[in-house]
PDB file of N, CA and C in Angstrom:
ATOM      1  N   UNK A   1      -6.775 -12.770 -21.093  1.00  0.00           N
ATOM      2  CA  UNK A   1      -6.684 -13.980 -20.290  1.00  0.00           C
ATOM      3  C   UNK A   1      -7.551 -15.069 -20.916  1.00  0.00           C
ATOM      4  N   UNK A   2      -7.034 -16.135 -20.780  1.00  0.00           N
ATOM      5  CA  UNK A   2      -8.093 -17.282 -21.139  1.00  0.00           C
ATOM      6  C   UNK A   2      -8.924 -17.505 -20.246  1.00  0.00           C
ATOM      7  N   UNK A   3      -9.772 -18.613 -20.371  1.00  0.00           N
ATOM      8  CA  UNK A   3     -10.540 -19.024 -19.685  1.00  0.00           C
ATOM      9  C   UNK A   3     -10.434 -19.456 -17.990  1.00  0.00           C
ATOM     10  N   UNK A   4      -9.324 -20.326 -18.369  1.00  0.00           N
ATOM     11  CA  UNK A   4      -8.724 -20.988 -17.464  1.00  0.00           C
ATOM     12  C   UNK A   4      -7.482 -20.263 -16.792  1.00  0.00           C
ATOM     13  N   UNK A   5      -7.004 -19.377 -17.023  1.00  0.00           N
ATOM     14  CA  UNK A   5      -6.531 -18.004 -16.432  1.00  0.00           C
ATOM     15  C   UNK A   5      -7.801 -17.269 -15.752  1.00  0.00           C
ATOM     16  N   UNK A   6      -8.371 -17.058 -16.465  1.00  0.00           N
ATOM     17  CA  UNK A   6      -9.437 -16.385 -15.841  1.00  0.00           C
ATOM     18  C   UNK A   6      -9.855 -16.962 -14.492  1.00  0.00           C
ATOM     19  N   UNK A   7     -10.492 -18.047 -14.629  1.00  0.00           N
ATOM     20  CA  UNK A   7     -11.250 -19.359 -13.277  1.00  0.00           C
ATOM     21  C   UNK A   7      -9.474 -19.465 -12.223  1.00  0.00           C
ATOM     22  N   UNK A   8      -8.716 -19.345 -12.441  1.00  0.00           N
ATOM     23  CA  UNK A   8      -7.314 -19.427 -11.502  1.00  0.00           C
ATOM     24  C   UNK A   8      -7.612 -18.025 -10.717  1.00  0.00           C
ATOM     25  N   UNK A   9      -7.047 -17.235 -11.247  1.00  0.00           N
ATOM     26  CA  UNK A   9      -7.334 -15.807 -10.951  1.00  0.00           C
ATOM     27  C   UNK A   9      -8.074 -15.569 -10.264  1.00  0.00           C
ATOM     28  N   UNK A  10      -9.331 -15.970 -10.793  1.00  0.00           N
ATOM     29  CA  UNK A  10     -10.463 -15.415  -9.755  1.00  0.00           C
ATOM     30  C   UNK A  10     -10.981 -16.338  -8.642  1.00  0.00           C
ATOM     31  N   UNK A  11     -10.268 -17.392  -8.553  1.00  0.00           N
ATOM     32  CA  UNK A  11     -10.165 -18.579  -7.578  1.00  0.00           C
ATOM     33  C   UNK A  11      -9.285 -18.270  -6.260  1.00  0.00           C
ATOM     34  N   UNK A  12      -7.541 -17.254  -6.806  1.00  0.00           N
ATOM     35  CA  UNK A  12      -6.852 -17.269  -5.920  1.00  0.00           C
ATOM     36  C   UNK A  12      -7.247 -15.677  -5.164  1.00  0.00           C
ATOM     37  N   UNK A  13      -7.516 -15.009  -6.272  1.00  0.00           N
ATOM     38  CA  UNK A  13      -7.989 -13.522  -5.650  1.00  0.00           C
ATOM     39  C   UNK A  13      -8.532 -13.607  -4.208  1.00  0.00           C
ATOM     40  N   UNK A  14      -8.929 -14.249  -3.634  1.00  0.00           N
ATOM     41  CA  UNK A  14     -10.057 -13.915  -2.494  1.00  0.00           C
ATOM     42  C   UNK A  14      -9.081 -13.851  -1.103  1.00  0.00           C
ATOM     43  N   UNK A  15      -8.414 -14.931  -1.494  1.00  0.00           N
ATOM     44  CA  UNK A  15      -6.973 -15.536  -0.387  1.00  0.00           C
ATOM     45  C   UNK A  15      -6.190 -14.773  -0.516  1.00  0.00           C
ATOM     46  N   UNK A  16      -5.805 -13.950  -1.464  1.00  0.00           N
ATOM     47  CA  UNK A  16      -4.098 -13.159  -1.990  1.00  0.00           C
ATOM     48  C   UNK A  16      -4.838 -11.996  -1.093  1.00  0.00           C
ATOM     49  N   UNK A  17      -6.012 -11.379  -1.603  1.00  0.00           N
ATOM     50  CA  UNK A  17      -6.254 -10.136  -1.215  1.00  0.00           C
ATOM     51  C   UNK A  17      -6.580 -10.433   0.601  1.00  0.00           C
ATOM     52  N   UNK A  18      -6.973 -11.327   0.841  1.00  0.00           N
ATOM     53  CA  UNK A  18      -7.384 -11.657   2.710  1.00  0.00           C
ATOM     54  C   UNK A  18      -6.147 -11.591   3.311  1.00  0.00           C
ATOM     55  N   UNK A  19      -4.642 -12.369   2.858  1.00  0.00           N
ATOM     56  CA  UNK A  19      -3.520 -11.883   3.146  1.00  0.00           C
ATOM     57  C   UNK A  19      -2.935 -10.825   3.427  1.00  0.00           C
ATOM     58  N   UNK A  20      -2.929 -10.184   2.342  1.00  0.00           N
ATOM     59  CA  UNK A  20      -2.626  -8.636   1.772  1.00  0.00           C
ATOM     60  C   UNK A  20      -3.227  -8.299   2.986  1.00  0.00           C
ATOM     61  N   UNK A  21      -4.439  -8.266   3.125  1.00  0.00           N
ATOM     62  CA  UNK A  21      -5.171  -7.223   3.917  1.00  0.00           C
ATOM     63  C   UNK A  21      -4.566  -7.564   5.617  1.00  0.00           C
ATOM     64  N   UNK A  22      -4.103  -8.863   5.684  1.00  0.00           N
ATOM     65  CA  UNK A  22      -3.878  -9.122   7.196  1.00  0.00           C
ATOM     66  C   UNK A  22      -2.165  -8.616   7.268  1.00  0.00           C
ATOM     67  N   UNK A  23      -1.690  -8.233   6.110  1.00  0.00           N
ATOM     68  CA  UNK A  23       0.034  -8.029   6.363  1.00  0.00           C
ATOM     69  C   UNK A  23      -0.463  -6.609   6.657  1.00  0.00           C
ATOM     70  N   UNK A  24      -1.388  -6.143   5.996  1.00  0.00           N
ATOM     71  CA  UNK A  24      -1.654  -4.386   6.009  1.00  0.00           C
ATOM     72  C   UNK A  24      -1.671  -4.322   7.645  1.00  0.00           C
ATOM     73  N   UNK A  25      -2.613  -4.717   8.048  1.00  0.00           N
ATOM     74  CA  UNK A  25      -3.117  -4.282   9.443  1.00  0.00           C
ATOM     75  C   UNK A  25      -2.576  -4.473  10.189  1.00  0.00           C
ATOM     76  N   UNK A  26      -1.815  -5.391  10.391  1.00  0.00           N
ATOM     77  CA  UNK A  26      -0.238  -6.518  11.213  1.00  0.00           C
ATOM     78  C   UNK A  26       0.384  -5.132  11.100  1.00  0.00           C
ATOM     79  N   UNK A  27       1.356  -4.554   9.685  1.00  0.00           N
ATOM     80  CA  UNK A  27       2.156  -3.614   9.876  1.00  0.00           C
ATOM     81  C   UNK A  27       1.789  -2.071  10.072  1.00  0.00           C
ATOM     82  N   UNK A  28       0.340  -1.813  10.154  1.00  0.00           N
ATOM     83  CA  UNK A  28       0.144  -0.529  10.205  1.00  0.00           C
ATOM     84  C   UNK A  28      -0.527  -0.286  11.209  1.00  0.00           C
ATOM     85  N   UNK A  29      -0.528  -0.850  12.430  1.00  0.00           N
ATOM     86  CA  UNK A  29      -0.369  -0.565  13.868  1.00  0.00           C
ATOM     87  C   UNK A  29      -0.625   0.950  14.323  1.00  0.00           C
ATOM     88  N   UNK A  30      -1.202   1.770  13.554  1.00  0.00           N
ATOM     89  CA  UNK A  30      -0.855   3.506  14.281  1.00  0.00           C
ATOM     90  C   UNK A  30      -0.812   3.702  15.585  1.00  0.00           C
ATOM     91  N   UNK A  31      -1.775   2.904  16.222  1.00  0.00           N
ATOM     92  CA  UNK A  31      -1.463   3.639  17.695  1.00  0.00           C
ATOM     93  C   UNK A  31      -0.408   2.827  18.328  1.00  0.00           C
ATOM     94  N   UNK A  32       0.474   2.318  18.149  1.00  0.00           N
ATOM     95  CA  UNK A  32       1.192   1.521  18.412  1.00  0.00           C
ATOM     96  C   UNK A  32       2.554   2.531  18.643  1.00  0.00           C
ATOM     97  N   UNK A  33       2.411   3.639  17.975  1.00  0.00           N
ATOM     98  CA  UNK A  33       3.959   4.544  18.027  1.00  0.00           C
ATOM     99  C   UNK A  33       4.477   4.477  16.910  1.00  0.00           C
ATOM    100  N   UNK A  34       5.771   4.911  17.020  1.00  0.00           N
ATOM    101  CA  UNK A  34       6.682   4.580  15.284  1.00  0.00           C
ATOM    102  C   UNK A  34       6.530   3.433  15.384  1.00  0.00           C
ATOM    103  N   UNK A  35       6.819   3.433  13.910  1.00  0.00           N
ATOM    104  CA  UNK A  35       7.007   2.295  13.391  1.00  0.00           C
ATOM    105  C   UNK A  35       8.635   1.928  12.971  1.00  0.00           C
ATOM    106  N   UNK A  36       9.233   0.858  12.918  1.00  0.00           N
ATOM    107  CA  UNK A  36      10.460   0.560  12.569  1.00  0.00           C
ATOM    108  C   UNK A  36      10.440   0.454  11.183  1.00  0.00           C
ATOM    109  N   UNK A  37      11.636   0.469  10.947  1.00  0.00           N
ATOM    110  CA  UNK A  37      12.094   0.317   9.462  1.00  0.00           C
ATOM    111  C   UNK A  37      11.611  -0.817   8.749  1.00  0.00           C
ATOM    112  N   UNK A  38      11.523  -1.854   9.372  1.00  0.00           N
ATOM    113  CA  UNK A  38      10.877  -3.084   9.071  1.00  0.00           C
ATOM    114  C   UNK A  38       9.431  -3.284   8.791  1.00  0.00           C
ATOM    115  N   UNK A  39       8.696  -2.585   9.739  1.00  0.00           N
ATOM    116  CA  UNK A  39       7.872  -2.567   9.611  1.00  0.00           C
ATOM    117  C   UNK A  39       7.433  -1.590   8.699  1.00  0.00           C
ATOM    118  N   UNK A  40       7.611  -0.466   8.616  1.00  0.00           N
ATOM    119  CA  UNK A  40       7.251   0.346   7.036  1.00  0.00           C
ATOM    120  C   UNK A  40       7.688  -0.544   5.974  1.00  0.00           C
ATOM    121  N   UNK A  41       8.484  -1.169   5.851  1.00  0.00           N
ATOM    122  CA  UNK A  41       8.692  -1.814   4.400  1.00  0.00           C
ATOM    123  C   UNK A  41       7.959  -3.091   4.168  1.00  0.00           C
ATOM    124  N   UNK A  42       7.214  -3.552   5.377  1.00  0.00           N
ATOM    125  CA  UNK A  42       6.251  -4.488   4.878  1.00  0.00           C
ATOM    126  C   UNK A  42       4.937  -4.000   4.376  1.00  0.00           C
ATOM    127  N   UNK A  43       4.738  -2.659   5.311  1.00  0.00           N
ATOM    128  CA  UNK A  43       3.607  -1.942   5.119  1.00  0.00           C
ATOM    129  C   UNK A  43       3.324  -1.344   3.360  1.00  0.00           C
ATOM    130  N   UNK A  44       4.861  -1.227   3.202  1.00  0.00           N
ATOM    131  CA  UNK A  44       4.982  -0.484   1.699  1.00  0.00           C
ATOM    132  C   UNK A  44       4.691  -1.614   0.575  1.00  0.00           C
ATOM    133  N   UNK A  45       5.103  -2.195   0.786  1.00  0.00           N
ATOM    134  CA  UNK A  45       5.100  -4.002   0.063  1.00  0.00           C
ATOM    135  C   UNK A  45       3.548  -4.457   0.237  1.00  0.00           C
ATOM    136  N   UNK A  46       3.570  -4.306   1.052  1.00  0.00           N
ATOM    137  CA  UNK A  46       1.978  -4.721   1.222  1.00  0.00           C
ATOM    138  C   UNK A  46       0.778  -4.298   0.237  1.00  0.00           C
ATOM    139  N   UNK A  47       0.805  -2.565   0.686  1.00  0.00           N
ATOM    140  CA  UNK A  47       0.241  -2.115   0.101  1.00  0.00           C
ATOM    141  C   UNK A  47       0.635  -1.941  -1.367  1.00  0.00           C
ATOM    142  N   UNK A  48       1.397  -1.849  -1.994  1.00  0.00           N
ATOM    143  CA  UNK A  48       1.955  -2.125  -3.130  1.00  0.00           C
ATOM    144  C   UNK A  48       1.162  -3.067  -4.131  1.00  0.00           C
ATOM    145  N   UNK A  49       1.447  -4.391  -3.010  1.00  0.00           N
ATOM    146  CA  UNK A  49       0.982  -5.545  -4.097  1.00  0.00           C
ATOM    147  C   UNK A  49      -0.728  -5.633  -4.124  1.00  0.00           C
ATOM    148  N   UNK A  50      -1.301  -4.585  -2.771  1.00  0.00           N
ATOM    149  CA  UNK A  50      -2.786  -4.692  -3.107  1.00  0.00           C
ATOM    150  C   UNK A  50      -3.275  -3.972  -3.848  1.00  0.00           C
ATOM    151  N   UNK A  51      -2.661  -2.660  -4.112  1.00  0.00           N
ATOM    152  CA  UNK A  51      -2.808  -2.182  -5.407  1.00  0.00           C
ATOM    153  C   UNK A  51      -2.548  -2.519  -6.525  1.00  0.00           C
ATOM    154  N   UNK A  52      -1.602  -3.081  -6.536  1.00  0.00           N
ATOM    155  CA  UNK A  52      -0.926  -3.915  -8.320  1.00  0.00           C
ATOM    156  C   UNK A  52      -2.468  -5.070  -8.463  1.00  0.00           C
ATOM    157  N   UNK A  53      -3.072  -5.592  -7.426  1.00  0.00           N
ATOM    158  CA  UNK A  53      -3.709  -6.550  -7.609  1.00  0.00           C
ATOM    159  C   UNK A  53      -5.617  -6.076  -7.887  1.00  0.00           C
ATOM    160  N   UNK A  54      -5.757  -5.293  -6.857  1.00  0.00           N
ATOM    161  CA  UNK A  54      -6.938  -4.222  -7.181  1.00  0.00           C
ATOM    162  C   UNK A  54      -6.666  -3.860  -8.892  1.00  0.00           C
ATOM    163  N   UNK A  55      -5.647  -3.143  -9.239  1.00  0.00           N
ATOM    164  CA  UNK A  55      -5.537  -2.713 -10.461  1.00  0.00           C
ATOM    165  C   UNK A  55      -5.913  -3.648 -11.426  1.00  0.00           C
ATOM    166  N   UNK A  56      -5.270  -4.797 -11.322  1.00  0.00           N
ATOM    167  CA  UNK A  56      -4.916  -6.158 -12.822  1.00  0.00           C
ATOM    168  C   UNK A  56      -6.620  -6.640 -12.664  1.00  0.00           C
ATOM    169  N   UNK A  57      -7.408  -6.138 -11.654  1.00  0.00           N
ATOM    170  CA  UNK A  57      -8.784  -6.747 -11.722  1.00  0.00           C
ATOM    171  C   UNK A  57      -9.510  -5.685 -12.379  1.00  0.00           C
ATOM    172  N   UNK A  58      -9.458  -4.329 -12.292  1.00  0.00           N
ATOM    173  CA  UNK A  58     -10.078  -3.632 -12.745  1.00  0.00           C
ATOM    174  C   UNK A  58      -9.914  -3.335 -14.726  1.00  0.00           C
ATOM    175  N   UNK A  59     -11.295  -3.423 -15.339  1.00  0.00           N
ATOM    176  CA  UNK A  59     -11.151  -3.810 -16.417  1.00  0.00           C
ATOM    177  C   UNK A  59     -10.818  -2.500 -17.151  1.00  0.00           C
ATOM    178  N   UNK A  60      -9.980  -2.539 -18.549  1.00  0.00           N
ATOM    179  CA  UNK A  60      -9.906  -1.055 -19.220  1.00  0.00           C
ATOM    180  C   UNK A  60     -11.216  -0.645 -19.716  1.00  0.00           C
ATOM    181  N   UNK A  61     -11.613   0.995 -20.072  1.00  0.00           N
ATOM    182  CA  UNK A  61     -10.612   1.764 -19.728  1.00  0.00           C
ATOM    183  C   UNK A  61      -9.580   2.109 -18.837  1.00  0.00           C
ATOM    184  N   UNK A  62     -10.553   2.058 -17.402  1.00  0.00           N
ATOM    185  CA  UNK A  62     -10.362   2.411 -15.962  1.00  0.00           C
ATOM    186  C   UNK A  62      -9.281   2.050 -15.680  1.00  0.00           C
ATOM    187  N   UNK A  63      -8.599   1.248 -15.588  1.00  0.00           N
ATOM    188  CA  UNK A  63      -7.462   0.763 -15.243  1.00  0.00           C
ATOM    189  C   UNK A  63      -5.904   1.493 -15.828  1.00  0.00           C
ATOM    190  N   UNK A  64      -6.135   1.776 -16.615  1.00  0.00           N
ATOM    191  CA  UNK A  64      -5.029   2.669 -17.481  1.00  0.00           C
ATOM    192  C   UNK A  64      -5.387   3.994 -17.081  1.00  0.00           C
ATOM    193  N   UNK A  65      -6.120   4.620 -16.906  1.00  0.00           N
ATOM    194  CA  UNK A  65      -6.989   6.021 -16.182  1.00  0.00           C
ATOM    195  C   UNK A  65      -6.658   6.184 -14.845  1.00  0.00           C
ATOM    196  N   UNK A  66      -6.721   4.868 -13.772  1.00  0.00           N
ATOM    197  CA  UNK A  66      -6.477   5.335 -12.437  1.00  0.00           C
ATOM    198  C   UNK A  66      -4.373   5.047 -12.406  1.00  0.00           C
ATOM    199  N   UNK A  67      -3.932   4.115 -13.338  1.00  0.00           N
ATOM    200  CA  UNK A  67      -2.593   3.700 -13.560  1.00  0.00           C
ATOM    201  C   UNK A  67      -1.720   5.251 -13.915  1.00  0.00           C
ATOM    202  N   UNK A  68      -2.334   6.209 -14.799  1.00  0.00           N
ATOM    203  CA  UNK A  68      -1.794   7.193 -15.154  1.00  0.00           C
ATOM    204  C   UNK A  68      -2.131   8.226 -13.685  1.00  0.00           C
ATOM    205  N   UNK A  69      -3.032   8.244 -12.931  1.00  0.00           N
ATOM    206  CA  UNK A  69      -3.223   9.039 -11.956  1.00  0.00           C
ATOM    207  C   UNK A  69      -2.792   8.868 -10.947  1.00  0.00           C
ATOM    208  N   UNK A  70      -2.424   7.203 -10.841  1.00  0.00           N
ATOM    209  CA  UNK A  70      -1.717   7.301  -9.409  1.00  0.00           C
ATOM    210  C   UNK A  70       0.076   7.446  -9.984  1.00  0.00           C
ATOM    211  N   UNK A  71       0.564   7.343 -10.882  1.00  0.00           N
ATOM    212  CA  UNK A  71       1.986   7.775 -11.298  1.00  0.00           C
ATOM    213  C   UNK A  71       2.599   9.254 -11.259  1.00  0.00           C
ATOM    214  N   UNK A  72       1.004   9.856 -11.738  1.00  0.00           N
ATOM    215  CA  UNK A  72       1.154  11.299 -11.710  1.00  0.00           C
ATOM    216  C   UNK A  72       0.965  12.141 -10.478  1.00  0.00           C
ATOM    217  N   UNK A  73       0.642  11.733  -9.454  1.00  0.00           N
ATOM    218  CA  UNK A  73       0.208  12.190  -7.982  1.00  0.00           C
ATOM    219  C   UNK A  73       1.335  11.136  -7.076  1.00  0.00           C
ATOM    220  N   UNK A  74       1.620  10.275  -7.162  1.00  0.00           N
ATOM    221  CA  UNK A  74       2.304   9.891  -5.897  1.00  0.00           C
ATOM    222  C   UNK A  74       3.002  10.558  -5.074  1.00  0.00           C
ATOM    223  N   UNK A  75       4.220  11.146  -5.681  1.00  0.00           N
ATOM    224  CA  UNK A  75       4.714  12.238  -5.492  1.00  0.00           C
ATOM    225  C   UNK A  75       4.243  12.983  -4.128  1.00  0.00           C
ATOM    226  N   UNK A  76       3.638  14.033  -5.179  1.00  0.00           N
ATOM    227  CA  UNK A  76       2.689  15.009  -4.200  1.00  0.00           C
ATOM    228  C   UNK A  76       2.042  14.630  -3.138  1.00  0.00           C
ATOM    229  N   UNK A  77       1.132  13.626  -3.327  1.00  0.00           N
ATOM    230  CA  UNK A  77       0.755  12.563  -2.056  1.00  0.00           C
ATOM    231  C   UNK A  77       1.416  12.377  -0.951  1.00  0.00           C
ATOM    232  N   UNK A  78       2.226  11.928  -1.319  1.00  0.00           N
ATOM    233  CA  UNK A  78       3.256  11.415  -0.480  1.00  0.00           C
ATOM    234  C   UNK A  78       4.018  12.657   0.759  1.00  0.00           C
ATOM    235  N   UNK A  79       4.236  13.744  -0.356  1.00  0.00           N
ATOM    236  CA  UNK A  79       4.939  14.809   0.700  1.00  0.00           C
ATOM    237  C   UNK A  79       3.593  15.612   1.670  1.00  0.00           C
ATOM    238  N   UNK A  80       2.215  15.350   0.418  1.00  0.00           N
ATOM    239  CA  UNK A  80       0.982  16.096   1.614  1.00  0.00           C
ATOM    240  C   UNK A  80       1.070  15.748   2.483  1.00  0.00           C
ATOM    241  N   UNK A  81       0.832  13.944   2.716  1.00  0.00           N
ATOM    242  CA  UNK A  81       0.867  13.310   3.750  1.00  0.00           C
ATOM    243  C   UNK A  81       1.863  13.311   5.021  1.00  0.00           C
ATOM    244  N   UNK A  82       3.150  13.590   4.424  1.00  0.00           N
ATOM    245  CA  UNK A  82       4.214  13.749   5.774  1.00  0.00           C
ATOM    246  C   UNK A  82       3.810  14.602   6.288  1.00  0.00           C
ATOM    247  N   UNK A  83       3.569  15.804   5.849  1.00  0.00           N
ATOM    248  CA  UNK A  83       3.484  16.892   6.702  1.00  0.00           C
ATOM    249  C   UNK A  83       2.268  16.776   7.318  1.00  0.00           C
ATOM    250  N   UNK A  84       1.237  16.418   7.045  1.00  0.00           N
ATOM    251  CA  UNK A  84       0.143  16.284   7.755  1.00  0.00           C
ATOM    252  C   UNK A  84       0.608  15.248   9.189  1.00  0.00           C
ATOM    253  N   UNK A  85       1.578  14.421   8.938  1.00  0.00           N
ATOM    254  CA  UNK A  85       1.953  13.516   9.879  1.00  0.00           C
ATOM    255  C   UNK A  85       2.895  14.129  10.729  1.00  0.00           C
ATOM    256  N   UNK A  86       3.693  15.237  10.481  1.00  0.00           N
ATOM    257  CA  UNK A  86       4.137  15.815  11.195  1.00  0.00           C
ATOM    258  C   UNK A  86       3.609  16.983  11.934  1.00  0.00           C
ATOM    259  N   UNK A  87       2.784  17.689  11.415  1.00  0.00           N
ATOM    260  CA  UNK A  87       2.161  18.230  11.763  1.00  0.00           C
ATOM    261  C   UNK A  87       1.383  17.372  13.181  1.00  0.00           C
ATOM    262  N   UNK A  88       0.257  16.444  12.863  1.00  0.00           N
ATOM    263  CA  UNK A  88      -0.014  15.753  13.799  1.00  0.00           C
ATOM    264  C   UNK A  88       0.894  15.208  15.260  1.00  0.00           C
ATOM    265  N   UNK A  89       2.008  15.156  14.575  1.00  0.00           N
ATOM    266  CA  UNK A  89       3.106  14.502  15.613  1.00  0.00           C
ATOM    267  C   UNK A  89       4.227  15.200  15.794  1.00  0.00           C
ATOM    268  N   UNK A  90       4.094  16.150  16.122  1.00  0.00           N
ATOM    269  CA  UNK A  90       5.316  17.438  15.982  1.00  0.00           C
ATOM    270  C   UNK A  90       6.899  16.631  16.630  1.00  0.00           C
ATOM    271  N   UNK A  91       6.671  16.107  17.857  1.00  0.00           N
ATOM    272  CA  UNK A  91       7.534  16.082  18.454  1.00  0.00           C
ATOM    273  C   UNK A  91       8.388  14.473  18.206  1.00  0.00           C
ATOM    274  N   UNK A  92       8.038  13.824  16.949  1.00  0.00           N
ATOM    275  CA  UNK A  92       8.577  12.806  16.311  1.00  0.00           C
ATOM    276  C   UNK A  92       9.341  13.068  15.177  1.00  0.00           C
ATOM    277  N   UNK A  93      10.150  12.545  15.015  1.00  0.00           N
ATOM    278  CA  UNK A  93      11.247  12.783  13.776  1.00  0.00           C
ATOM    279  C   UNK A  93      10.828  11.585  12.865  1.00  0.00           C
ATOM    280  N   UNK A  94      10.017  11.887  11.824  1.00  0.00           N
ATOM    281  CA  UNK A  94       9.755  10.699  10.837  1.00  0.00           C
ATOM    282  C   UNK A  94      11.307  10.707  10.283  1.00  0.00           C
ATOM    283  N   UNK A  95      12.078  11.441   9.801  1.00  0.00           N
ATOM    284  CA  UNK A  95      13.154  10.767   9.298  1.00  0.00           C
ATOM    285  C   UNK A  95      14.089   9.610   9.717  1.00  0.00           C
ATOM    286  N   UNK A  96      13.673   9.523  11.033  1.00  0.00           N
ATOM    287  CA  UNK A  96      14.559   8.402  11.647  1.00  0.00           C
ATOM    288  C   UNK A  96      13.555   7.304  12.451  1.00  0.00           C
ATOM    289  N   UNK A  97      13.037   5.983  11.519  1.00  0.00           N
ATOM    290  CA  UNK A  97      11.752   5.290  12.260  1.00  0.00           C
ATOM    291  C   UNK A  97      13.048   4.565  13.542  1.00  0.00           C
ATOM    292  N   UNK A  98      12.067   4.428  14.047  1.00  0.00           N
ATOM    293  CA  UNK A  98      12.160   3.235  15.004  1.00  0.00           C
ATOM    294  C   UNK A  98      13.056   2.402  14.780  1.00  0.00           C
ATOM    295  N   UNK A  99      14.172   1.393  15.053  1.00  0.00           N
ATOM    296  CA  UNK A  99      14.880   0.530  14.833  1.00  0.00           C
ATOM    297  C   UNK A  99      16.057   1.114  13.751  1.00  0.00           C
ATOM    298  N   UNK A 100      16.235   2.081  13.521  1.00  0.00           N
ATOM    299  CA  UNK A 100      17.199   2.294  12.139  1.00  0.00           C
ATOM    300  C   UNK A 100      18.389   2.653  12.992  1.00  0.00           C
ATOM    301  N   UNK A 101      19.344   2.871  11.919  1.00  0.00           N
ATOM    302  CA  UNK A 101      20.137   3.632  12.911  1.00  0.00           C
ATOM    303  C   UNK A 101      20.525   5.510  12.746  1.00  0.00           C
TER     304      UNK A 101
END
């Protein structure tokens, strides 16, 4: 980055990530019940871009180190977590959120 990439960047960072963080909490409501379809995909988006953005700040090595670890685990993550969520919530059908059909 140049200079002046640099001073942008680290000018808009503070606002992008205060956003980010208010779409997070807006869509991830837990005690709120399911969630709709809509609302997981903002939640997913959300979190998405605060990671893409956490990441592009963090300087190499590290950044290529946690980039290869979260590619290689998502996966797995992902299915620990359902079941832990089902588990927790037996009597909910995550396959079908809220609002879908």
């Amino acid at each position: 980055m140049t200079s002046q990439s640099d001073a942008t960047f680290l000018e808009e960072f503070p606002s992008r990530r205060t956003a980010l963080v208010a779409k997070l909490l807006k869509a991830g409501d837990a005690g709120e019940g399911p969630k709709s379809l809509g609302d997981l995909t903002i939640l997913t988006a959300a979190a998405t871009d605060l990671s893409i953005w956490a990441l592009a700040n963090t300087p190499e090595p590290p950044r290529g180190d946690r980039i290869r670890r979260v590619i290689a685990n998502l996966g797995t993550d992902v299915v620990h977590a359902r079941k832990l969520l089902e588990r927790e919530i037996p009597e909910r059908r995550l396959d079908t959120p809220e609002g879908s059909a």
